[in-house]
C-alpha atoms as a PDB file:
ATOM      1  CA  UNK A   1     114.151 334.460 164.723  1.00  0.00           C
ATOM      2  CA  UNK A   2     115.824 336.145 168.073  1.00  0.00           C
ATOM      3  CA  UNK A   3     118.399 337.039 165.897  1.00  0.00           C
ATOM      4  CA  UNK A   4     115.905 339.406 163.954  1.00  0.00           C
ATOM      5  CA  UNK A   5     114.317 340.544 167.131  1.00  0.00           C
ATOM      6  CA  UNK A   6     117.525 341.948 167.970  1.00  0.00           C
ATOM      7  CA  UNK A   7     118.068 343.969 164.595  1.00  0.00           C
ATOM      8  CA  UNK A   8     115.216 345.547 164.652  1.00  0.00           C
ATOM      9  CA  UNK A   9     115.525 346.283 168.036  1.00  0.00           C
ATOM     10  CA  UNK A  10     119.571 347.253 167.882  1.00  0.00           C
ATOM     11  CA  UNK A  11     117.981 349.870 164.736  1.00  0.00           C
ATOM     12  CA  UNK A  12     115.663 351.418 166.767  1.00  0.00           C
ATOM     13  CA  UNK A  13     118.401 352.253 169.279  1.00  0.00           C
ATOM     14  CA  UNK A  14     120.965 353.415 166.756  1.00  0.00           C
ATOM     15  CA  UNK A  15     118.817 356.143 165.593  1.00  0.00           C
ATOM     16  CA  UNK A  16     116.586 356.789 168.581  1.00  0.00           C
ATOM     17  CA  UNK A  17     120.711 357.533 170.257  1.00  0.00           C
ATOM     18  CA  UNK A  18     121.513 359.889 167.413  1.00  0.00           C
ATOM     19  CA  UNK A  19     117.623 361.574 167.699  1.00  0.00           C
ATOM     20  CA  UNK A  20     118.248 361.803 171.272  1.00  0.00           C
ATOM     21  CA  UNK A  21     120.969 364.833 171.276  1.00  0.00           C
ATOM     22  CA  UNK A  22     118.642 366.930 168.570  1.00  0.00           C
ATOM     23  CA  UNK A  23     116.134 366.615 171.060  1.00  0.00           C
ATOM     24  CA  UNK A  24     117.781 367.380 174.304  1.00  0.00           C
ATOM     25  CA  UNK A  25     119.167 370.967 172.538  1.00  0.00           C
ATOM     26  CA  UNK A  26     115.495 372.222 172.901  1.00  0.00           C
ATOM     27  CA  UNK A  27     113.626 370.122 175.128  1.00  0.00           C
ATOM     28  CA  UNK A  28     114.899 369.326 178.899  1.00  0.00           C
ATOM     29  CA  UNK A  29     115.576 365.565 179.185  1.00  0.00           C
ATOM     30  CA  UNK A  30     113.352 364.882 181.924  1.00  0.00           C
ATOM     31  CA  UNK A  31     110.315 366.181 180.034  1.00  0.00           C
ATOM     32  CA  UNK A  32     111.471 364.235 177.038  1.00  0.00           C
ATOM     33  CA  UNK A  33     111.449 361.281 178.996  1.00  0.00           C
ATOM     34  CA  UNK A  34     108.134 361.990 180.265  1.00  0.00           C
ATOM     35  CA  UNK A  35     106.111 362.899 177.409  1.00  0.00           C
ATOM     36  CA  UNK A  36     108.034 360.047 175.571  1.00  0.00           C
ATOM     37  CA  UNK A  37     107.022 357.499 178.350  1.00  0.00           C
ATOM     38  CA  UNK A  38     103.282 358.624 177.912  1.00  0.00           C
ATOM     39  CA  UNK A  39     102.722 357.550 174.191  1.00  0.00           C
ATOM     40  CA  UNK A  40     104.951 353.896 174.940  1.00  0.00           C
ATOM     41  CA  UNK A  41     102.617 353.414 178.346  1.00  0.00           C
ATOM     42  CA  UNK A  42      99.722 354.272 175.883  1.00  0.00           C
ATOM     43  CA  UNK A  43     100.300 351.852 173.163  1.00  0.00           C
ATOM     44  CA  UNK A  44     101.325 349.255 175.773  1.00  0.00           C
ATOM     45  CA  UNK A  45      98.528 349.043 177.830  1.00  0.00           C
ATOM     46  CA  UNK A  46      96.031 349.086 173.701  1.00  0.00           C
ATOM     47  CA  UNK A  47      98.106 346.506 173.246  1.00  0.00           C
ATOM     48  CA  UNK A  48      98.586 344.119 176.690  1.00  0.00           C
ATOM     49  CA  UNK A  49      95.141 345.126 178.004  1.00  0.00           C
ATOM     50  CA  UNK A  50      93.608 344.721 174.305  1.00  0.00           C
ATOM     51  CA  UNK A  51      94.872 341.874 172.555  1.00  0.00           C
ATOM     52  CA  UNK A  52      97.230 340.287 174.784  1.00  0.00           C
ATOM     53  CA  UNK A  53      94.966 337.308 174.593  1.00  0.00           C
ATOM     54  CA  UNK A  54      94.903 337.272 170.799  1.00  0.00           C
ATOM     55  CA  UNK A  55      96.381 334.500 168.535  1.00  0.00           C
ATOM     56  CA  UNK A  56      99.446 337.167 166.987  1.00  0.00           C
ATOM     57  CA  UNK A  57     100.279 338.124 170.729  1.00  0.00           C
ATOM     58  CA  UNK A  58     100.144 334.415 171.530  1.00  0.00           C
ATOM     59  CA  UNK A  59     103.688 333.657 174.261  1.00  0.00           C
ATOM     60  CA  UNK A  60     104.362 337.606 174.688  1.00  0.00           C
ATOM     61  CA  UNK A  61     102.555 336.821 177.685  1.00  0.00           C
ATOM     62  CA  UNK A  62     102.791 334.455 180.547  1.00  0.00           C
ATOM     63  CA  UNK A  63     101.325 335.283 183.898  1.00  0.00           C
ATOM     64  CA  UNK A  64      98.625 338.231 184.382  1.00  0.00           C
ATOM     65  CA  UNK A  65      99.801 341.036 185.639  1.00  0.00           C
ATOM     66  CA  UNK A  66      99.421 341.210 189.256  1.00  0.00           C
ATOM     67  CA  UNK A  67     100.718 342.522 192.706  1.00  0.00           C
ATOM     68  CA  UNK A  68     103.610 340.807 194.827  1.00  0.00           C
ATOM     69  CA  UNK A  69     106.977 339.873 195.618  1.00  0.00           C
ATOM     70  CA  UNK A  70     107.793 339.807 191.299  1.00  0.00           C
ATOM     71  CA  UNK A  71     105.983 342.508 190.959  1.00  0.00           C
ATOM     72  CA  UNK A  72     107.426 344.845 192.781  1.00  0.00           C
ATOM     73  CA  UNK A  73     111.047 343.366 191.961  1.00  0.00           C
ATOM     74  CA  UNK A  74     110.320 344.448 188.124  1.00  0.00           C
ATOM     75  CA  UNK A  75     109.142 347.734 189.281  1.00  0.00           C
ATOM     76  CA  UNK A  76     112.658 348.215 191.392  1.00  0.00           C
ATOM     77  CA  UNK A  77     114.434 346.903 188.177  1.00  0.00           C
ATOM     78  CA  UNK A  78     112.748 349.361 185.996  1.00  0.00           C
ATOM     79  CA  UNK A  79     113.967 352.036 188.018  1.00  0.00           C
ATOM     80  CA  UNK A  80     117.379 350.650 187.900  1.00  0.00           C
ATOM     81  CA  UNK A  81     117.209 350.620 184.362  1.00  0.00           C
ATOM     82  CA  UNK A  82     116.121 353.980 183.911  1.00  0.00           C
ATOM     83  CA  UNK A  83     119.332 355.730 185.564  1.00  0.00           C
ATOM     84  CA  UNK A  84     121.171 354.165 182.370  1.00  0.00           C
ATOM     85  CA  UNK A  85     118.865 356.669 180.489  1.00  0.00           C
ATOM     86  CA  UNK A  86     118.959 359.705 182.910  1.00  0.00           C
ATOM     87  CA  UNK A  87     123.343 359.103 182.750  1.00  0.00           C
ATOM     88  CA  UNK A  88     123.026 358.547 178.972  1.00  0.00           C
ATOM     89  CA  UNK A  89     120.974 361.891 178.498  1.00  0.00           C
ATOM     90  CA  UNK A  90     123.460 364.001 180.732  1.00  0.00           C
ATOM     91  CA  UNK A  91     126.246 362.878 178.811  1.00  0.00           C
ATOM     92  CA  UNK A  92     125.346 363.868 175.720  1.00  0.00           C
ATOM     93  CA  UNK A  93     124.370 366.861 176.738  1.00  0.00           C
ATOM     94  CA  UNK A  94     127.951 367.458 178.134  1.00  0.00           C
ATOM     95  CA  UNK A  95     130.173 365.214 175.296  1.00  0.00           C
ATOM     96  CA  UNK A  96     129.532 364.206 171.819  1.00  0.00           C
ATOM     97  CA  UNK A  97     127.258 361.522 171.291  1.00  0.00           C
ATOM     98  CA  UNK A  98     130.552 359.696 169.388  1.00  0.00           C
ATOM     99  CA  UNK A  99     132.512 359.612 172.743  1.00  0.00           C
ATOM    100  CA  UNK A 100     129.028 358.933 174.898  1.00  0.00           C
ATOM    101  CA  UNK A 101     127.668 356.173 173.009  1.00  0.00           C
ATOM    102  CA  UNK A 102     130.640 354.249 172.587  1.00  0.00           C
ATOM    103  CA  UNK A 103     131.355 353.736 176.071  1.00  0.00           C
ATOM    104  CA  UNK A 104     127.781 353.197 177.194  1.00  0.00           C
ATOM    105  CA  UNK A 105     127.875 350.471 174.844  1.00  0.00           C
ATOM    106  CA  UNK A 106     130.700 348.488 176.791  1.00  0.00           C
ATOM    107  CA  UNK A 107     129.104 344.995 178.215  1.00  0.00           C
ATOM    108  CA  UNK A 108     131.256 344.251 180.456  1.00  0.00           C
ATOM    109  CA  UNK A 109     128.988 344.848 183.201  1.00  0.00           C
ATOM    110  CA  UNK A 110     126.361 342.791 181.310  1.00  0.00           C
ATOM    111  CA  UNK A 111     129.063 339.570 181.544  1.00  0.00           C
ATOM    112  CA  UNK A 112     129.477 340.206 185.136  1.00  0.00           C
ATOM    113  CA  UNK A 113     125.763 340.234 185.792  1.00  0.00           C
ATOM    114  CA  UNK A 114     124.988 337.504 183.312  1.00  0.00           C
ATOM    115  CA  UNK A 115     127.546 335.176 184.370  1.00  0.00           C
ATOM    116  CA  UNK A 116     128.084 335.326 188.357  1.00  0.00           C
ATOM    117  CA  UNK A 117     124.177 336.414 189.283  1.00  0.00           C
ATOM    118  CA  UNK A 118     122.225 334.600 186.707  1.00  0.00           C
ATOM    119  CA  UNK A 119     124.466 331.810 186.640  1.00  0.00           C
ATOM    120  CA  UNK A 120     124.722 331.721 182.424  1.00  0.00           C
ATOM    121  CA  UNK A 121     127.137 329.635 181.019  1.00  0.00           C
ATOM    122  CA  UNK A 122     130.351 331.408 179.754  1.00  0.00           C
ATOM    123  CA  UNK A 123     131.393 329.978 175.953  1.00  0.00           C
ATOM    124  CA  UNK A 124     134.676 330.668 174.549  1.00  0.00           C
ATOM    125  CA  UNK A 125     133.138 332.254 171.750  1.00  0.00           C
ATOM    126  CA  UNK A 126     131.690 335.107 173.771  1.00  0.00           C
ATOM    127  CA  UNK A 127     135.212 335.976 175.103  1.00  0.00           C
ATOM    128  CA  UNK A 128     135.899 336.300 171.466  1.00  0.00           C
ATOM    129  CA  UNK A 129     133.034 338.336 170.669  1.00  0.00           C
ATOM    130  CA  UNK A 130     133.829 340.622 173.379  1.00  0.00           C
ATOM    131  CA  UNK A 131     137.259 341.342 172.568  1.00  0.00           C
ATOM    132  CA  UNK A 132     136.505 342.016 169.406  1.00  0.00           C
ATOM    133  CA  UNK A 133     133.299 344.268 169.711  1.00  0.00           C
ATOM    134  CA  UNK A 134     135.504 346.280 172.101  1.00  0.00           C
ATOM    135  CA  UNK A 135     137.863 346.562 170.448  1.00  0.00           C
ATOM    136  CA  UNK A 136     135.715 348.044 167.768  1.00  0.00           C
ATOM    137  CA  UNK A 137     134.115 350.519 170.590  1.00  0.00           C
ATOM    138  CA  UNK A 138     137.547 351.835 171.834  1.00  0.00           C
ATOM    139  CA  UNK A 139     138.773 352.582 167.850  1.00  0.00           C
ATOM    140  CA  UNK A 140     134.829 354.414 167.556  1.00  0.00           C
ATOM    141  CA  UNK A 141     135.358 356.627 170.761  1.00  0.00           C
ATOM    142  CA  UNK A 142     138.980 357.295 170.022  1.00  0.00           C
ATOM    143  CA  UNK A 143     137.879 358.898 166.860  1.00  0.00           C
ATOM    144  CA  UNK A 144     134.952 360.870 167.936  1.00  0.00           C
ATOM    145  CA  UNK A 145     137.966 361.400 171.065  1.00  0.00           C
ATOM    146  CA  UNK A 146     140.227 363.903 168.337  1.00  0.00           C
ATOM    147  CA  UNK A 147     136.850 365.926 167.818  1.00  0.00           C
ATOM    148  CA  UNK A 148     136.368 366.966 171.739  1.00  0.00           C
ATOM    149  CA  UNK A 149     137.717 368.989 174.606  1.00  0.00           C
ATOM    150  CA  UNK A 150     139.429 367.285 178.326  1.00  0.00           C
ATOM    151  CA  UNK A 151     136.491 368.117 179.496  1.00  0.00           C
ATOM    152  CA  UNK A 152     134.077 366.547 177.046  1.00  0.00           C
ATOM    153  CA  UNK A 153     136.030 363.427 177.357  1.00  0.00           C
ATOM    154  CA  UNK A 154     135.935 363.302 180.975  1.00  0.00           C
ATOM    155  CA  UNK A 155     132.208 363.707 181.136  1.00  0.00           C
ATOM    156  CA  UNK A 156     131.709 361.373 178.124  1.00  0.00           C
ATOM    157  CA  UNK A 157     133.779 358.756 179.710  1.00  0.00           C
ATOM    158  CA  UNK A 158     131.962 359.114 183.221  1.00  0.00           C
ATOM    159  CA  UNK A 159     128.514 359.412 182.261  1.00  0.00           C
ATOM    160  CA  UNK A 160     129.069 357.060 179.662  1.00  0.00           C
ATOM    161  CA  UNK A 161     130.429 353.879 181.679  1.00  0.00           C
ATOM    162  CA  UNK A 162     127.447 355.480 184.439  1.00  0.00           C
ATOM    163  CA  UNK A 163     124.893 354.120 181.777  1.00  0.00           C
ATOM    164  CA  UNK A 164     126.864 350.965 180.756  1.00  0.00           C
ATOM    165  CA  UNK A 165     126.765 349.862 184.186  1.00  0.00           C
ATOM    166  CA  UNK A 166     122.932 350.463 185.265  1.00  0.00           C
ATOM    167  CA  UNK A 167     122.072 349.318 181.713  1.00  0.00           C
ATOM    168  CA  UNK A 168     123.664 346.597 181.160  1.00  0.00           C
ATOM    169  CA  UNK A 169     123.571 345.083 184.986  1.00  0.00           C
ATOM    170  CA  UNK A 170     120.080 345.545 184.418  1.00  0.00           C
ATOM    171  CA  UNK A 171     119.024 343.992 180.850  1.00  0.00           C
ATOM    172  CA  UNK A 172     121.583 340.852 182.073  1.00  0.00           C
ATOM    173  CA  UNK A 173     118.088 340.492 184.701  1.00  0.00           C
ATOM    174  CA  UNK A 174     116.147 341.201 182.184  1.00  0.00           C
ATOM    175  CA  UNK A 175     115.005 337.317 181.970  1.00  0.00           C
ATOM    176  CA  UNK A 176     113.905 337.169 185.107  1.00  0.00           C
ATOM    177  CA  UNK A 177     110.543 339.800 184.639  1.00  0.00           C
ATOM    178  CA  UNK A 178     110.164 338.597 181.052  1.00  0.00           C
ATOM    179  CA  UNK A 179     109.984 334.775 182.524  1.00  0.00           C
ATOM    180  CA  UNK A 180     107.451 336.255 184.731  1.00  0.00           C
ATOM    181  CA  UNK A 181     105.032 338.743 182.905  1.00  0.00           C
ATOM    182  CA  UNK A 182     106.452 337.941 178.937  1.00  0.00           C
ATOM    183  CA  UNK A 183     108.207 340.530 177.087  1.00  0.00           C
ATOM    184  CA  UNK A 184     104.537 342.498 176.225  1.00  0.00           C
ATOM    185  CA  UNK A 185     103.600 342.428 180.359  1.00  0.00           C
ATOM    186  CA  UNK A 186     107.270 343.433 181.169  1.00  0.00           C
ATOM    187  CA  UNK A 187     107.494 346.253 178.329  1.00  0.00           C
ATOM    188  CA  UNK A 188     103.884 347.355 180.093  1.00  0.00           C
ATOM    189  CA  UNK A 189     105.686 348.057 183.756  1.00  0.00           C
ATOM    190  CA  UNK A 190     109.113 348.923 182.453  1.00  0.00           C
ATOM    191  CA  UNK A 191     107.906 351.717 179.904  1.00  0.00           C
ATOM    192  CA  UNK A 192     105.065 352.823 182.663  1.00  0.00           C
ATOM    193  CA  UNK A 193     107.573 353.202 185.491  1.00  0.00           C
ATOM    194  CA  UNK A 194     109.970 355.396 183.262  1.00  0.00           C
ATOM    195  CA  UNK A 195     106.910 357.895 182.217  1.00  0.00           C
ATOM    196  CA  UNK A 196     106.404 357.825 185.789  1.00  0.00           C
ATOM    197  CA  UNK A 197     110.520 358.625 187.039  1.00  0.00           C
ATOM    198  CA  UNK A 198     110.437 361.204 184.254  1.00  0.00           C
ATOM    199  CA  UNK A 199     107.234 362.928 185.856  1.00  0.00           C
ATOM    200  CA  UNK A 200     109.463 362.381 189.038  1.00  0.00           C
ATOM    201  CA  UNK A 201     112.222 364.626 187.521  1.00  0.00           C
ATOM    202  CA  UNK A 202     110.645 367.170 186.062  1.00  0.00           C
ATOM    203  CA  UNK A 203     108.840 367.867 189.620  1.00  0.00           C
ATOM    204  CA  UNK A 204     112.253 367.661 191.530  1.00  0.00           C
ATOM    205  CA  UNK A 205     113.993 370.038 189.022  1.00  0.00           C
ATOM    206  CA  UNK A 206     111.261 372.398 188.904  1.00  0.00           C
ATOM    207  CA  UNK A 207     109.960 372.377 185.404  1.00  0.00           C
ATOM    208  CA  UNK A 208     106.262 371.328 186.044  1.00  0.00           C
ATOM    209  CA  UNK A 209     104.942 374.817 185.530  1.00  0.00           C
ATOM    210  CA  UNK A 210     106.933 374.734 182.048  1.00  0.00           C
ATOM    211  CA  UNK A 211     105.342 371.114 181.266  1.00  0.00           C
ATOM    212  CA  UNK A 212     102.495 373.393 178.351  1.00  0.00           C
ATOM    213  CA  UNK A 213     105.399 375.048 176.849  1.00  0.00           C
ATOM    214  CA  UNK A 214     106.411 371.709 174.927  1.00  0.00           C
ATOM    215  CA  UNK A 215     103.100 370.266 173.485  1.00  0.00           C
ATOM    216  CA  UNK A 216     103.356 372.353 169.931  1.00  0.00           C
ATOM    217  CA  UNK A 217     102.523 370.075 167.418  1.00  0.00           C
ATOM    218  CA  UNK A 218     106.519 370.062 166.485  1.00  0.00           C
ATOM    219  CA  UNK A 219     106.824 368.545 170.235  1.00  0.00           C
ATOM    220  CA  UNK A 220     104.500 365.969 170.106  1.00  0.00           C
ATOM    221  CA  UNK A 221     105.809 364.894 166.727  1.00  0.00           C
ATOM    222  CA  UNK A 222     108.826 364.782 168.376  1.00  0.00           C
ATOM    223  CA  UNK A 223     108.005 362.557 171.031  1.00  0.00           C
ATOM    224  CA  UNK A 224     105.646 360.399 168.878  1.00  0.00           C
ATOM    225  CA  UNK A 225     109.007 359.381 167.040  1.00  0.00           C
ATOM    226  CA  UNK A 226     111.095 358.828 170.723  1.00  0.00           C
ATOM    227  CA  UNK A 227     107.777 356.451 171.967  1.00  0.00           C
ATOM    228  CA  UNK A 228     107.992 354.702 168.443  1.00  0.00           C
ATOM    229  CA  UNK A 229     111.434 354.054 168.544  1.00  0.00           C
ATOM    230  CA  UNK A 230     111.116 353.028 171.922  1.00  0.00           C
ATOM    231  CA  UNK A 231     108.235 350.665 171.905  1.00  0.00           C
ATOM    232  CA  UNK A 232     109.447 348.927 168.834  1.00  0.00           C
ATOM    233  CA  UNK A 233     113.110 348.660 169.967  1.00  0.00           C
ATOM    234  CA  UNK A 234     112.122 347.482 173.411  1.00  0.00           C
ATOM    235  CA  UNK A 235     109.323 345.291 172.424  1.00  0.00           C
ATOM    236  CA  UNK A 236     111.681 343.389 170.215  1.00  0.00           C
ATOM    237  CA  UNK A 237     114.434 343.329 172.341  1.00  0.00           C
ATOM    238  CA  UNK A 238     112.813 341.718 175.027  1.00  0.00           C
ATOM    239  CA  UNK A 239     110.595 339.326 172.801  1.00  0.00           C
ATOM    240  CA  UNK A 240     114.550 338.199 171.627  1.00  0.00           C
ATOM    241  CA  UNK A 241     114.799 336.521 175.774  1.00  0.00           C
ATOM    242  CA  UNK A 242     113.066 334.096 174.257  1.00  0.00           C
ATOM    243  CA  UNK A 243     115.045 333.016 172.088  1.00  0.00           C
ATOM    244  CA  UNK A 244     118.676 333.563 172.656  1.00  0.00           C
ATOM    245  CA  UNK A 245     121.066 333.838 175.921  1.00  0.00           C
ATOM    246  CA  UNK A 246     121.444 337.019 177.532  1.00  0.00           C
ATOM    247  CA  UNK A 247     125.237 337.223 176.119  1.00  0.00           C
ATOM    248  CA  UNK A 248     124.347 336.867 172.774  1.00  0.00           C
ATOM    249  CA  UNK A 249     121.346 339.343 172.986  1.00  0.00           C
ATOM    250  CA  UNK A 250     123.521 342.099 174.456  1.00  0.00           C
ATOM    251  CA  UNK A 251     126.639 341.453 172.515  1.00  0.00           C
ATOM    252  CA  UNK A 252     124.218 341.414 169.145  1.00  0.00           C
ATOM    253  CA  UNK A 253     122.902 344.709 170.511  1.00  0.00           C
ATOM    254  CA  UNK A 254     126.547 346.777 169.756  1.00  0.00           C
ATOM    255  CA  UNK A 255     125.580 346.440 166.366  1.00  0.00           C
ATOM    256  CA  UNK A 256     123.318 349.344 166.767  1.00  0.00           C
ATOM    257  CA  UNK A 257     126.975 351.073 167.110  1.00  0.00           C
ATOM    258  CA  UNK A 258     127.166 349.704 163.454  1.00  0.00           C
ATOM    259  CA  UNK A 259     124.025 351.165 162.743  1.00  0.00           C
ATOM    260  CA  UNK A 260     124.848 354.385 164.215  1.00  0.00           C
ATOM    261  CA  UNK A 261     128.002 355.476 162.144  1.00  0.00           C
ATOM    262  CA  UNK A 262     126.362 354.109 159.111  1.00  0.00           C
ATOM    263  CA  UNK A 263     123.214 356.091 159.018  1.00  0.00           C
ATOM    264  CA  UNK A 264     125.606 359.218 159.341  1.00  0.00           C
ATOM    265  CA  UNK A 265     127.408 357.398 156.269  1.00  0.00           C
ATOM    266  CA  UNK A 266     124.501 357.059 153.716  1.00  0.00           C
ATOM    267  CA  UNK A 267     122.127 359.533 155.051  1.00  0.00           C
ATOM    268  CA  UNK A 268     123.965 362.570 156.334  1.00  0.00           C
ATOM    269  CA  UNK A 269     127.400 361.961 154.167  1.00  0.00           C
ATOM    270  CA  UNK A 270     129.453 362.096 156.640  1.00  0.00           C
ATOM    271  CA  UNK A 271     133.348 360.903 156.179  1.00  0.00           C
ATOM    272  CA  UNK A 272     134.323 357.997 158.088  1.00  0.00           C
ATOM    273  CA  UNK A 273     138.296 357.639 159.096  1.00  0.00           C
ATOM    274  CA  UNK A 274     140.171 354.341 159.124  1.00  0.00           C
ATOM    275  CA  UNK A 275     139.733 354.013 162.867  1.00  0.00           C
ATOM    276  CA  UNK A 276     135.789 353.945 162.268  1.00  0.00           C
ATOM    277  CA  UNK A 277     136.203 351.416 159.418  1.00  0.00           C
ATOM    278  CA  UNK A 278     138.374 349.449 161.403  1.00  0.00           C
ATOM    279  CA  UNK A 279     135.885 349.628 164.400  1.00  0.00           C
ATOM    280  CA  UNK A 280     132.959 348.683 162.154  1.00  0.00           C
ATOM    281  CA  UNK A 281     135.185 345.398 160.976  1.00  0.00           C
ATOM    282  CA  UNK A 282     135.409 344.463 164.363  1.00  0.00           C
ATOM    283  CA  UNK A 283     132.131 345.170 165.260  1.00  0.00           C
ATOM    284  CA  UNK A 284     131.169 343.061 162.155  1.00  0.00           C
ATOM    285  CA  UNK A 285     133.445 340.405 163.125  1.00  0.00           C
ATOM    286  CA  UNK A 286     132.079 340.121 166.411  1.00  0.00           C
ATOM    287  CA  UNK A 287     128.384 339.499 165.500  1.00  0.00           C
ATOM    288  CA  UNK A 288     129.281 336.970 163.222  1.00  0.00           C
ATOM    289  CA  UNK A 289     131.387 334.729 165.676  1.00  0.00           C
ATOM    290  CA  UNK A 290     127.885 334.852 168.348  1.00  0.00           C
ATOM    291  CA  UNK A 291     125.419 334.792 165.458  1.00  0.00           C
ATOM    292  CA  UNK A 292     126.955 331.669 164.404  1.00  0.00           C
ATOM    293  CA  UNK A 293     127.212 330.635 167.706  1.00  0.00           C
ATOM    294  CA  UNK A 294     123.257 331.098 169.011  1.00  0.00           C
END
């Protein structure tokens, strides 16, 4: 069943990724985000304030919502978390998403966290995994690598392994807010803080007076498909720390790099090389050996 959770949510970021640089060439990030972050907060609150209690919501929750010490540590985790999004956004705006993704994808920061902060057990099987879903990641940016400028790679690489690190340091602690509030409770704060950072942005960077200019109906379709993505991706990602160690989760997760080149396959017919195929094999290879594993 976590296993699922994961697909679904691993989907949802594969194509909300792609979606992502459409949207930044005529909407600023920050009021993406923010605009985004009000239709999740929206259909998070219907949902945890609404039928949290209900039999089909039954162990998304676990404790009630309430101020302290645990809630104010998810709150300064959610902000951590964000800064993967903010670094992710300005990258792609400055590289392809092919050399961006890639490298915000590494986990290696995730093992770290997992391993020396949580305390999770390290299996041989992960180390496999790893190598192999790396592996795959290097042979995916390398390719999108031949398509880009010095520059481009230079920001791709920096704002990429910017995101790798505040992401994945941060969904390793991921278990600790979902042991606390459930995944439903914890996708309530998370979601709400990041409508709230992006509000923050768009004040610091001076684009509050501009904040009308992007509610056309085209917009707000626009960001109706972002806060889908988003509260179906996140919802089942963090409904899979139920079920499965945080290694597994977030080496299952790179198959949304699967995903990714994929969808450009089938849907938008675009040639893959023998570097991408290899990197898919691997990729492929790699879920398999935790999958069987979990």
């Amino acid at each position: 069943m976590g296993i699922i959770f994961v697909l679904i949510g691993a989907l949802c970021f594969a194509i909300s990724n792609a979606y992502w640089k459409k949207v930044t060439e005529t909407i600023p990030y920050q009021i993406g985000m923010f605009y985004r972050g009000i239709f999740a907060s929206i259909i998070f609150s219907i949902l945890y304030f609404g039928f949290r209690d209900s039999a089909f919501f039954k162990g998304w929750t676990v404790n009630t919502l309430s101020f302290g010490t645990p809630f104010l540590l998810t709150i300064a985790l959610s902000i951590f978390n964000i800064f993967g999004l903010v670094f992710f956004l300005r990258g792609i705006q400055r590289a392809p998403v092919s050399i961006v993704v890639p490298v915000s994808a590494i986990k290696l920061f995730t093992i770290l966290t997992a391993v020396f902060i949580v305390g999770e057990v390290w299996k041989a099987n992960y180390l496999y995994a790893f190598i192999f879903s790396t592996a795959g990641l290097v042979l995916l940016y390398f390719q999108g690598k031949q398509q880009s400028s010095i520059s481009e790679q230079k920001n791709g690489i920096l704002y990429g392994l910017l995101a790798s690190f505040f992401w994945g340091s941060s969904y390793a602690l991921y278990t600790y807010p979902i042991s606390w509030w459930g995944p439903l409770g914890f996708s309530l704060v998370v979601e709400t803080t990041a409508m709230l950072f992006g509000l923050v942005l768009v004040i610091r960077d001076g684009l509050l007076k501009n904040l009308l200019n992007y509610i056309s109906a085209k917009h707000i379709l626009t960001y109706l498909k972002l806060g889908f993505l988003l509260v179906a991706g996140g919802l089942a990602i963090n409904i899979s720390y139920q079920y499965l160690p945080i290694m597994v989760i977030n080496i299952l997760i790179i198959s949304s790099q699967l995903l990714s080149v994929l969808i450009g396959y089938f849907f938008f017919k675009e040639r893959l090389s023998p570097k991408q195929w290899m990197g898919l094999a691997l990729i492929i290879i790699s879920f398999f050996i935790v999958a069987t594993s979990a």
